[in-house]
PDB file of N, CA and C in Angstrom:
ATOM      1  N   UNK A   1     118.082 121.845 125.725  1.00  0.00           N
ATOM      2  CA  UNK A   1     117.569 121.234 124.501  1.00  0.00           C
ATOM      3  C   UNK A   1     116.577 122.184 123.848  1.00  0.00           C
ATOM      4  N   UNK A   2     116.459 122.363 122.351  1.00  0.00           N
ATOM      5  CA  UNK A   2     115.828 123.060 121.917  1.00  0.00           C
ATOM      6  C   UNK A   2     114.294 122.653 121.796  1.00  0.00           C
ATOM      7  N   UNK A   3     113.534 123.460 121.530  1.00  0.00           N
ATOM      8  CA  UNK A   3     111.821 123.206 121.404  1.00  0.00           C
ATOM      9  C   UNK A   3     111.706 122.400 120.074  1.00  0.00           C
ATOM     10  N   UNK A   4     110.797 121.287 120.230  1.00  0.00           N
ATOM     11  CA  UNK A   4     110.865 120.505 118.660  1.00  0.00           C
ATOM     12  C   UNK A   4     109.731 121.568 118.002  1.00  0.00           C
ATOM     13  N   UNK A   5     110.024 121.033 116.615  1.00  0.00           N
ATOM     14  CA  UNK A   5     109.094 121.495 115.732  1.00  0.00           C
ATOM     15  C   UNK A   5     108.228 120.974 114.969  1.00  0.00           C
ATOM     16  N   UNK A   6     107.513 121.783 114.715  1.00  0.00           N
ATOM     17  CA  UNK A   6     106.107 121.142 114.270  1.00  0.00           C
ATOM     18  C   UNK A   6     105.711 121.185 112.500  1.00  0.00           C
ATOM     19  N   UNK A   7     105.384 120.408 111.457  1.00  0.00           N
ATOM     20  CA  UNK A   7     104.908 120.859 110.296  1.00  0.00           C
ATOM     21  C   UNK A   7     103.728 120.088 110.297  1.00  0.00           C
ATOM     22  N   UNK A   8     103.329 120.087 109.061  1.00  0.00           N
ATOM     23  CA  UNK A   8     101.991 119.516 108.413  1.00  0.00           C
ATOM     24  C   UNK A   8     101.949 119.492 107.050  1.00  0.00           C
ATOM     25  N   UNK A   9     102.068 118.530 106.170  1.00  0.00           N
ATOM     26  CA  UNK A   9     101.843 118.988 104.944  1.00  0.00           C
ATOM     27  C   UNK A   9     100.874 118.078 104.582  1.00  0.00           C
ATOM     28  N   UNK A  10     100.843 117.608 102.963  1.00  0.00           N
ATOM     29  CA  UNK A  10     100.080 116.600 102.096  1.00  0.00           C
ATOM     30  C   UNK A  10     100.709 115.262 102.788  1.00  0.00           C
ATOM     31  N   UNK A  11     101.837 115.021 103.034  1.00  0.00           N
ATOM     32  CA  UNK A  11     101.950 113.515 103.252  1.00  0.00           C
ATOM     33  C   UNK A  11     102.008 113.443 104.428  1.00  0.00           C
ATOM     34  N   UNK A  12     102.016 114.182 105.365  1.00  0.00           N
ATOM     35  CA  UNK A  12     101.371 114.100 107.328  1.00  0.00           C
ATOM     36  C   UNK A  12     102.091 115.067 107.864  1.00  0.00           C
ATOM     37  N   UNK A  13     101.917 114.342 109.379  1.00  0.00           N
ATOM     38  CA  UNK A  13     102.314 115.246 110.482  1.00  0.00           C
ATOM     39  C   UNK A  13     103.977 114.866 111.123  1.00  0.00           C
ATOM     40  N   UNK A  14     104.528 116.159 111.467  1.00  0.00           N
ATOM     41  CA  UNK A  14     106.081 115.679 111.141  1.00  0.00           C
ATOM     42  C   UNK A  14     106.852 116.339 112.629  1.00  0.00           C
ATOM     43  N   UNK A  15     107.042 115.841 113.599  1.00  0.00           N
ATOM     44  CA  UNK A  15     108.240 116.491 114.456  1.00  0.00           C
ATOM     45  C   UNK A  15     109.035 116.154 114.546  1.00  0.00           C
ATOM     46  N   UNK A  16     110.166 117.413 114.594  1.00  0.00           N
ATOM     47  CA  UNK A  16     111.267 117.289 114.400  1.00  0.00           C
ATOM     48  C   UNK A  16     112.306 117.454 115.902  1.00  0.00           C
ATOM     49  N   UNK A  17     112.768 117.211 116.105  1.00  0.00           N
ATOM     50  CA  UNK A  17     113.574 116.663 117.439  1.00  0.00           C
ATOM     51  C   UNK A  17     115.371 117.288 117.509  1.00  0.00           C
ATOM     52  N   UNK A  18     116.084 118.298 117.817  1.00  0.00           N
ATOM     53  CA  UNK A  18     117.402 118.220 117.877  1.00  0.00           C
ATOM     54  C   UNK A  18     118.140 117.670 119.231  1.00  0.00           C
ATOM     55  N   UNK A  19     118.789 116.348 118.530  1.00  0.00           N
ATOM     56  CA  UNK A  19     119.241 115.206 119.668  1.00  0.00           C
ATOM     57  C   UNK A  19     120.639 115.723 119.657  1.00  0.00           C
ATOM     58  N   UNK A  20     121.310 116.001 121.582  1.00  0.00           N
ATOM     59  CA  UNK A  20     122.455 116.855 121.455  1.00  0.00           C
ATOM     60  C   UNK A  20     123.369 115.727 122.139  1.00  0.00           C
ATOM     61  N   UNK A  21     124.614 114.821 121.057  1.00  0.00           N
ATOM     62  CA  UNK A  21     125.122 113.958 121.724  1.00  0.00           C
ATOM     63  C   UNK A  21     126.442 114.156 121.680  1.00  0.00           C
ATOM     64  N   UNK A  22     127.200 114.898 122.634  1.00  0.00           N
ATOM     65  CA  UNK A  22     128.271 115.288 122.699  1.00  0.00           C
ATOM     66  C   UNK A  22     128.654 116.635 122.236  1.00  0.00           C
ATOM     67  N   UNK A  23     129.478 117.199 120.981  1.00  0.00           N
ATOM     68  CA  UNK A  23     130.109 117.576 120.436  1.00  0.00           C
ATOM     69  C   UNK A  23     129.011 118.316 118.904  1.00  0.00           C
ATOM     70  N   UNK A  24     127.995 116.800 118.700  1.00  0.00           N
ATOM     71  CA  UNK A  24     127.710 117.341 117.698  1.00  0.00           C
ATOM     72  C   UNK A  24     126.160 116.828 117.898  1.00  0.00           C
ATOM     73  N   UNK A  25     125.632 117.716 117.129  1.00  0.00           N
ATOM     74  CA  UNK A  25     123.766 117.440 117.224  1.00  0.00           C
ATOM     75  C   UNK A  25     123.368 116.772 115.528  1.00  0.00           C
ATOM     76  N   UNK A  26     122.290 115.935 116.086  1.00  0.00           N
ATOM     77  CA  UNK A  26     122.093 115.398 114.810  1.00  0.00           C
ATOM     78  C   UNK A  26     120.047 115.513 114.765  1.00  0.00           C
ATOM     79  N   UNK A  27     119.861 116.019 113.596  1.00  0.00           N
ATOM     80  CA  UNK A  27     117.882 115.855 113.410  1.00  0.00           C
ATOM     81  C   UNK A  27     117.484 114.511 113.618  1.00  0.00           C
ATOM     82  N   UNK A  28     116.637 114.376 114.669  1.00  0.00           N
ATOM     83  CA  UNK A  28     115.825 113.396 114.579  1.00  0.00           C
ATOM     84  C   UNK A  28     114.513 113.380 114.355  1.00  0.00           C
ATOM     85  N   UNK A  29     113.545 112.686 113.084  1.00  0.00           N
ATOM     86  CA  UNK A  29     111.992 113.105 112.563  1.00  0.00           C
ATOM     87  C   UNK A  29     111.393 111.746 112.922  1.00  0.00           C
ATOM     88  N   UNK A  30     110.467 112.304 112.858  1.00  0.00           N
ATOM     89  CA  UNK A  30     108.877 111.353 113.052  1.00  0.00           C
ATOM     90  C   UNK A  30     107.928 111.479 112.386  1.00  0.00           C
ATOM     91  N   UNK A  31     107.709 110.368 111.182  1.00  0.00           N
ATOM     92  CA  UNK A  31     106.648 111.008 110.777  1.00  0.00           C
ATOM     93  C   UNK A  31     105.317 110.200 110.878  1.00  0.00           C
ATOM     94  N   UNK A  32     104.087 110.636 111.419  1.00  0.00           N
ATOM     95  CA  UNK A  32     103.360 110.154 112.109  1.00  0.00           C
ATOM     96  C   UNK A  32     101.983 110.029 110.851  1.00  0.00           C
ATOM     97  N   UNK A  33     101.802 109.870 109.342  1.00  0.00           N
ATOM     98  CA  UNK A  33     101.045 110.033 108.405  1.00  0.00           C
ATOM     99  C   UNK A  33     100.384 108.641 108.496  1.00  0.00           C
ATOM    100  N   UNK A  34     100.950 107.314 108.771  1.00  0.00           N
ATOM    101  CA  UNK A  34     100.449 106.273 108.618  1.00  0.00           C
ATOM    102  C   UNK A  34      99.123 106.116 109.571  1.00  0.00           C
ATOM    103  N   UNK A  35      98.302 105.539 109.384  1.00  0.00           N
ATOM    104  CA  UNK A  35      97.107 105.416 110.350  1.00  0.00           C
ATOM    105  C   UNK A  35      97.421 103.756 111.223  1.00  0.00           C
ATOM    106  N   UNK A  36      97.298 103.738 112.437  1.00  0.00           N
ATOM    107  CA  UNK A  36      97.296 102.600 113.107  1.00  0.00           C
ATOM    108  C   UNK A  36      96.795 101.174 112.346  1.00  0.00           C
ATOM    109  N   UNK A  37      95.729 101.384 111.444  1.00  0.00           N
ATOM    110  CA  UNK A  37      95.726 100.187 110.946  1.00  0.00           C
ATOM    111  C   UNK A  37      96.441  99.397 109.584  1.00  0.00           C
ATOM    112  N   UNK A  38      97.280 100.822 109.074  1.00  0.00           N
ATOM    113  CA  UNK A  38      98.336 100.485 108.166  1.00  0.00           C
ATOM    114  C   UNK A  38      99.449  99.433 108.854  1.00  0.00           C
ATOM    115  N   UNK A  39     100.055 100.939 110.073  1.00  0.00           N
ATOM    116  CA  UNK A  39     100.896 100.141 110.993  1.00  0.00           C
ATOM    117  C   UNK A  39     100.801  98.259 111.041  1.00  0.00           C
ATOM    118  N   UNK A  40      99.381  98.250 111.280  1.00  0.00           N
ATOM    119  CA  UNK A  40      99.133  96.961 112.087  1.00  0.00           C
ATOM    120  C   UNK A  40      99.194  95.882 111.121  1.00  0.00           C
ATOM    121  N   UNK A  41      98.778  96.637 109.506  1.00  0.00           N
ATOM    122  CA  UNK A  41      98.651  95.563 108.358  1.00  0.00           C
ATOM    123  C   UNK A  41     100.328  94.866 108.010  1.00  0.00           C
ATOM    124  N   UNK A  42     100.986  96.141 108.054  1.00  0.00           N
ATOM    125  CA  UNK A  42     102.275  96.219 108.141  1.00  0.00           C
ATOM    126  C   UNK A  42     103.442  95.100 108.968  1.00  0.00           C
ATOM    127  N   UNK A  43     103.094  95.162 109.920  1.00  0.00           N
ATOM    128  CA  UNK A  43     103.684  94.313 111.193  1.00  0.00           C
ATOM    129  C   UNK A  43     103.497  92.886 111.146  1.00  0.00           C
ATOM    130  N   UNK A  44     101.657  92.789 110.688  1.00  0.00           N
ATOM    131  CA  UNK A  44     101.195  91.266 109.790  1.00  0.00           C
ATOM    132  C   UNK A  44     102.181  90.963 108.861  1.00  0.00           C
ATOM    133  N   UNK A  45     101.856  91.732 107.734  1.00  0.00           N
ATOM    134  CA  UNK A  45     102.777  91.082 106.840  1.00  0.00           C
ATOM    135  C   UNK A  45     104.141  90.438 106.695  1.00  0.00           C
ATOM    136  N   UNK A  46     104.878  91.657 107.671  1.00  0.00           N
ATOM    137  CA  UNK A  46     106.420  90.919 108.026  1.00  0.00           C
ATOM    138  C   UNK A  46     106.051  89.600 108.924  1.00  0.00           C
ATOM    139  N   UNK A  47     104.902  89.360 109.860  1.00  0.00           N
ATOM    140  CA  UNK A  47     105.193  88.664 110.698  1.00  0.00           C
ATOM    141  C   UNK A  47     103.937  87.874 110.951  1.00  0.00           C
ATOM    142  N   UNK A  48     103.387  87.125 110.152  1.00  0.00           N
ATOM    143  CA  UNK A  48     101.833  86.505 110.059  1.00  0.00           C
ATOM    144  C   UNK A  48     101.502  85.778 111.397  1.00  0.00           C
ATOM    145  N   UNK A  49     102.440  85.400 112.661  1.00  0.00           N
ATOM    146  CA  UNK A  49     101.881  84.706 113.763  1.00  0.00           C
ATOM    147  C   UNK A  49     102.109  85.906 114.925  1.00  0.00           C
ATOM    148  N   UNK A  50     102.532  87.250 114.552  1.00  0.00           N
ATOM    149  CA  UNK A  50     102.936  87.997 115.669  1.00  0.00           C
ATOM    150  C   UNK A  50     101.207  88.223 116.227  1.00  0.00           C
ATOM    151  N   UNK A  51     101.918  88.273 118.037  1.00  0.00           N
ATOM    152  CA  UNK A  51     100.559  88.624 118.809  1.00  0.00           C
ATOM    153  C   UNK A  51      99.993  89.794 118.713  1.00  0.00           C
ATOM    154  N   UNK A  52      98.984  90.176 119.807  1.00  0.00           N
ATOM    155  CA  UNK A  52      98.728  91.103 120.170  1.00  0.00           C
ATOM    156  C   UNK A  52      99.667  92.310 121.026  1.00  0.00           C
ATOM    157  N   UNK A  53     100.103  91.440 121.994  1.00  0.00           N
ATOM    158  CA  UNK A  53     101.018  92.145 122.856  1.00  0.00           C
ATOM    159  C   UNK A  53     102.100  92.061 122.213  1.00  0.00           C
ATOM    160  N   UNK A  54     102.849  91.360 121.027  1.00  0.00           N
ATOM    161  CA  UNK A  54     103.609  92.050 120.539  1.00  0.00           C
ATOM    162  C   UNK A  54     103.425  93.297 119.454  1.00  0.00           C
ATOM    163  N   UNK A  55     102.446  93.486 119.034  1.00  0.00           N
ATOM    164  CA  UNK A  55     101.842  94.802 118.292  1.00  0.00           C
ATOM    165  C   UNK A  55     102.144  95.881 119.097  1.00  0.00           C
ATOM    166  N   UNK A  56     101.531  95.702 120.264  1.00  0.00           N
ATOM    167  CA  UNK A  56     101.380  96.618 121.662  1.00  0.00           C
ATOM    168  C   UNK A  56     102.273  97.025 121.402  1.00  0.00           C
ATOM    169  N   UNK A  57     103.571  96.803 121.913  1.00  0.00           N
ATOM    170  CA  UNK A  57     104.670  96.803 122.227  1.00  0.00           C
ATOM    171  C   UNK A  57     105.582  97.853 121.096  1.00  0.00           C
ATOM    172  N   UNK A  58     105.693  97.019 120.052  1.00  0.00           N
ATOM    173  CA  UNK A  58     106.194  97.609 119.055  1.00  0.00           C
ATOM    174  C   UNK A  58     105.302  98.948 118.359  1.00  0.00           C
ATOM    175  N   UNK A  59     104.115  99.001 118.707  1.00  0.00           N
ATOM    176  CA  UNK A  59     103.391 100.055 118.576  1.00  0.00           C
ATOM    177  C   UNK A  59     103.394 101.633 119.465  1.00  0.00           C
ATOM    178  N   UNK A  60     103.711 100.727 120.485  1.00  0.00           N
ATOM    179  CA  UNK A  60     103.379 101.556 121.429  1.00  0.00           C
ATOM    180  C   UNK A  60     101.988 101.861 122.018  1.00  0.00           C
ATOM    181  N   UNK A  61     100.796 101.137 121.904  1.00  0.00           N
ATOM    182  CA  UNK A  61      99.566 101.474 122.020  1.00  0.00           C
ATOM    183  C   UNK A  61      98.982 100.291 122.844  1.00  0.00           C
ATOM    184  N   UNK A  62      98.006 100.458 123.400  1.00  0.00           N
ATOM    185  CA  UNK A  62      97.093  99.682 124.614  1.00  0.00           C
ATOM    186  C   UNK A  62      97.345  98.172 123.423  1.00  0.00           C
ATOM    187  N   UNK A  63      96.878  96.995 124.071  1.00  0.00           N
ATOM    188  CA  UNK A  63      96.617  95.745 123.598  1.00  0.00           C
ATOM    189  C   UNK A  63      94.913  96.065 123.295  1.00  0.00           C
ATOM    190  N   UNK A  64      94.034  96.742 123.597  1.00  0.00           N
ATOM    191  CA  UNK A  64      92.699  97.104 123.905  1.00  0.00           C
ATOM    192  C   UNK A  64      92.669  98.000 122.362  1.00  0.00           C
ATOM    193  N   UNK A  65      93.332  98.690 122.043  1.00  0.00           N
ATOM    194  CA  UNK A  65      93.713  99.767 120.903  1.00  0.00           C
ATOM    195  C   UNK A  65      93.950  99.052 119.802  1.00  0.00           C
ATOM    196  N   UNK A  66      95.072  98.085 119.788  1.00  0.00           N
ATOM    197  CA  UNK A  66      95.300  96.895 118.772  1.00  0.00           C
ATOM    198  C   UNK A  66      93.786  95.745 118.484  1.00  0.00           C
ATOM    199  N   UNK A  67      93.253  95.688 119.506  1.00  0.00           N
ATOM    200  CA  UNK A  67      92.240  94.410 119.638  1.00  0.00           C
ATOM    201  C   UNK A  67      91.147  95.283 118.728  1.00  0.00           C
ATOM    202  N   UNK A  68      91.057  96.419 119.193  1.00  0.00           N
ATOM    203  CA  UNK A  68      89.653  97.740 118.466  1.00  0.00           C
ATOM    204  C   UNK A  68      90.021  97.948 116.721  1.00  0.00           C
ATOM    205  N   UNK A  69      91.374  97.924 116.487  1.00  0.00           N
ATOM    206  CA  UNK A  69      91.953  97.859 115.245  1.00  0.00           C
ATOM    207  C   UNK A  69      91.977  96.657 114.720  1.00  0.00           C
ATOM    208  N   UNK A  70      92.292  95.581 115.219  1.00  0.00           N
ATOM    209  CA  UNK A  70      91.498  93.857 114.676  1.00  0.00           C
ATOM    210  C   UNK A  70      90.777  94.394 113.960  1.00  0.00           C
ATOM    211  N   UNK A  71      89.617  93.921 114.973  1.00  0.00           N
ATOM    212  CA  UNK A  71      88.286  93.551 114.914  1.00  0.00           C
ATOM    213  C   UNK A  71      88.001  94.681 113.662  1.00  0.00           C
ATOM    214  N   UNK A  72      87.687  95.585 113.334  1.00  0.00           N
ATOM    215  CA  UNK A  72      87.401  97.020 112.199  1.00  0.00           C
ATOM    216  C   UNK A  72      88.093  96.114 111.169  1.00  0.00           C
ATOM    217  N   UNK A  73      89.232  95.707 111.025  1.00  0.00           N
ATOM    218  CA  UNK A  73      90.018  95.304 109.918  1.00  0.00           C
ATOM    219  C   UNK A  73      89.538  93.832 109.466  1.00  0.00           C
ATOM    220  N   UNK A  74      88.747  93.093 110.419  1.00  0.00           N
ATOM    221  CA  UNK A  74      88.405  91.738 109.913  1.00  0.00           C
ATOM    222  C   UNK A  74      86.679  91.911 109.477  1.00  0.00           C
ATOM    223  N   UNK A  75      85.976  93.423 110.685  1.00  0.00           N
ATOM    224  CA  UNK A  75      85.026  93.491 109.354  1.00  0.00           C
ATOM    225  C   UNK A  75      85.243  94.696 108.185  1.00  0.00           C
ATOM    226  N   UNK A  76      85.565  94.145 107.690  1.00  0.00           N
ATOM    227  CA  UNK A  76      85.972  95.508 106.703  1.00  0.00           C
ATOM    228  C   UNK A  76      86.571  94.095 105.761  1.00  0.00           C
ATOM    229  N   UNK A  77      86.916  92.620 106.177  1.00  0.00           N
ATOM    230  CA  UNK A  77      87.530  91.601 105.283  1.00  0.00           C
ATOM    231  C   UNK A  77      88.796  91.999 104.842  1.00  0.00           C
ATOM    232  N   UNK A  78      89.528  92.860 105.188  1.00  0.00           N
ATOM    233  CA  UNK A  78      90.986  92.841 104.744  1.00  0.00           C
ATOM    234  C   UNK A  78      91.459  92.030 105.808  1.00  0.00           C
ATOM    235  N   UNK A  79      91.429  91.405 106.637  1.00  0.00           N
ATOM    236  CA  UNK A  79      92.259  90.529 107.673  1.00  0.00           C
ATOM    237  C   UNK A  79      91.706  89.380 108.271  1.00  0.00           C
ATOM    238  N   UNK A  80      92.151  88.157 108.001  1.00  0.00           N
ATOM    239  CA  UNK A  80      91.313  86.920 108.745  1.00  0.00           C
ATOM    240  C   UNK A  80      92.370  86.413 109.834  1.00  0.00           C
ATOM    241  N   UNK A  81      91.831  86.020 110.702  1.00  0.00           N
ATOM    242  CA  UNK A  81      92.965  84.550 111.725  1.00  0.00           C
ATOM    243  C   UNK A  81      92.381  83.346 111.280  1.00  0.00           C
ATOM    244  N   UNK A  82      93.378  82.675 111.155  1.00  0.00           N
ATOM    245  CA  UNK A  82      93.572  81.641 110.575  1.00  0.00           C
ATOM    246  C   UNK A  82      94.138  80.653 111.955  1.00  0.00           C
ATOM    247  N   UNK A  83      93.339  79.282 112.365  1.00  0.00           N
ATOM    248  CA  UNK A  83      93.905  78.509 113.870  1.00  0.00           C
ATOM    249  C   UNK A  83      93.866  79.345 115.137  1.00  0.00           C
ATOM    250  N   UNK A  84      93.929  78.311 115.830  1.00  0.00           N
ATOM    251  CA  UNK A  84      93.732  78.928 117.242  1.00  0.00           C
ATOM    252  C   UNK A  84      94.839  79.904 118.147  1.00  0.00           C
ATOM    253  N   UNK A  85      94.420  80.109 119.354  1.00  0.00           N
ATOM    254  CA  UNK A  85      95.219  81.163 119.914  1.00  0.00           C
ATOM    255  C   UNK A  85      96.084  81.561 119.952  1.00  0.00           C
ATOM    256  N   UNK A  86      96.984  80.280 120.281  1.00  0.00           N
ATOM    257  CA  UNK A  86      98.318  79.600 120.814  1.00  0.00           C
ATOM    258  C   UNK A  86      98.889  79.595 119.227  1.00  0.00           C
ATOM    259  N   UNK A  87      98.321  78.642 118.104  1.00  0.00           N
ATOM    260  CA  UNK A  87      99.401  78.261 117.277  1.00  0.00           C
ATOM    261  C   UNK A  87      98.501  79.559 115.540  1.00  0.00           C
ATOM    262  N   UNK A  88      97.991  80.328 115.887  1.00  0.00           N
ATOM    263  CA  UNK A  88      97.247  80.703 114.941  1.00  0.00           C
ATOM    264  C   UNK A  88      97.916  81.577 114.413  1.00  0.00           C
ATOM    265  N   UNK A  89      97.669  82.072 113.009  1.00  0.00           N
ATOM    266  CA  UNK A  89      98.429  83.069 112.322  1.00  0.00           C
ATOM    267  C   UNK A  89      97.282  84.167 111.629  1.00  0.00           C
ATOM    268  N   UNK A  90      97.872  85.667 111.119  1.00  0.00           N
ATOM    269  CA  UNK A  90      96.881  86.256 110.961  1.00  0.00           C
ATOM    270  C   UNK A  90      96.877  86.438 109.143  1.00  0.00           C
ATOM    271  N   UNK A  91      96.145  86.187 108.195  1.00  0.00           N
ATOM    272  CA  UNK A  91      96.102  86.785 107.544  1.00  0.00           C
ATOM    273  C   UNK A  91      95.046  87.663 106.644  1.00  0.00           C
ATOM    274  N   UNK A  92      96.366  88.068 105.349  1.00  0.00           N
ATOM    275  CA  UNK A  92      95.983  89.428 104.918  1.00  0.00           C
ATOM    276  C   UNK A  92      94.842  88.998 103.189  1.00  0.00           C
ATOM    277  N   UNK A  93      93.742  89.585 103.640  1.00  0.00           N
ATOM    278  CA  UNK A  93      93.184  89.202 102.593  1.00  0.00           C
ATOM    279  C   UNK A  93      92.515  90.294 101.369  1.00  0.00           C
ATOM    280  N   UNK A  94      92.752  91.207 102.270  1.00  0.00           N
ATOM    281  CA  UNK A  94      92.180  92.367 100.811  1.00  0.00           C
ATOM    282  C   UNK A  94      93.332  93.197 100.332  1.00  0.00           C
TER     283      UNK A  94
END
């Protein structure tokens, strides 16, 4: 497999991946420009009761990492919870 590659420009950070499946290779990119708490605003919006550990998950990042990204985002007032643990939903307010 070849060495991925690396750029950088104005709209982020970008590796590039050649995935060898069979016969024929195809580019696979990543582009990593969004900041975790976009991600997280993001994931809200499609999904106003999703948990923590499902953030995790789909993030890829600690539940501890998501909880540190909350909390910044609810003081900062772009994000409230709304009800309790079990039946509560999160929303987006700024």
């Amino acid at each position: 497999m070849a060495e991925p590659s690396f750029s950088y420009d104005a709209t982020g950070f970008r590796i590039e991946f050649e995935k060898v499946s069979g016969k024929t290779s195809e580019k696979v990119s990543e582009r990593m420009s969004e900041k975790t708490s976009d991600k997280i605003m993001f994931l809200i919006n499609s999904n106003p009761a999703i948990t923590i550990a499902e953030m995790s998950e789909k993030l890829n990042l600690s539940k501890r990492t998501i909880e540190r990204n909350l909390k910044k985002l609810q003081e900062e007032k772009l994000l409230k919870r709304k009800g309790g643990r079990k039946e509560g939903r999160w929303e987006i307010v700024g």
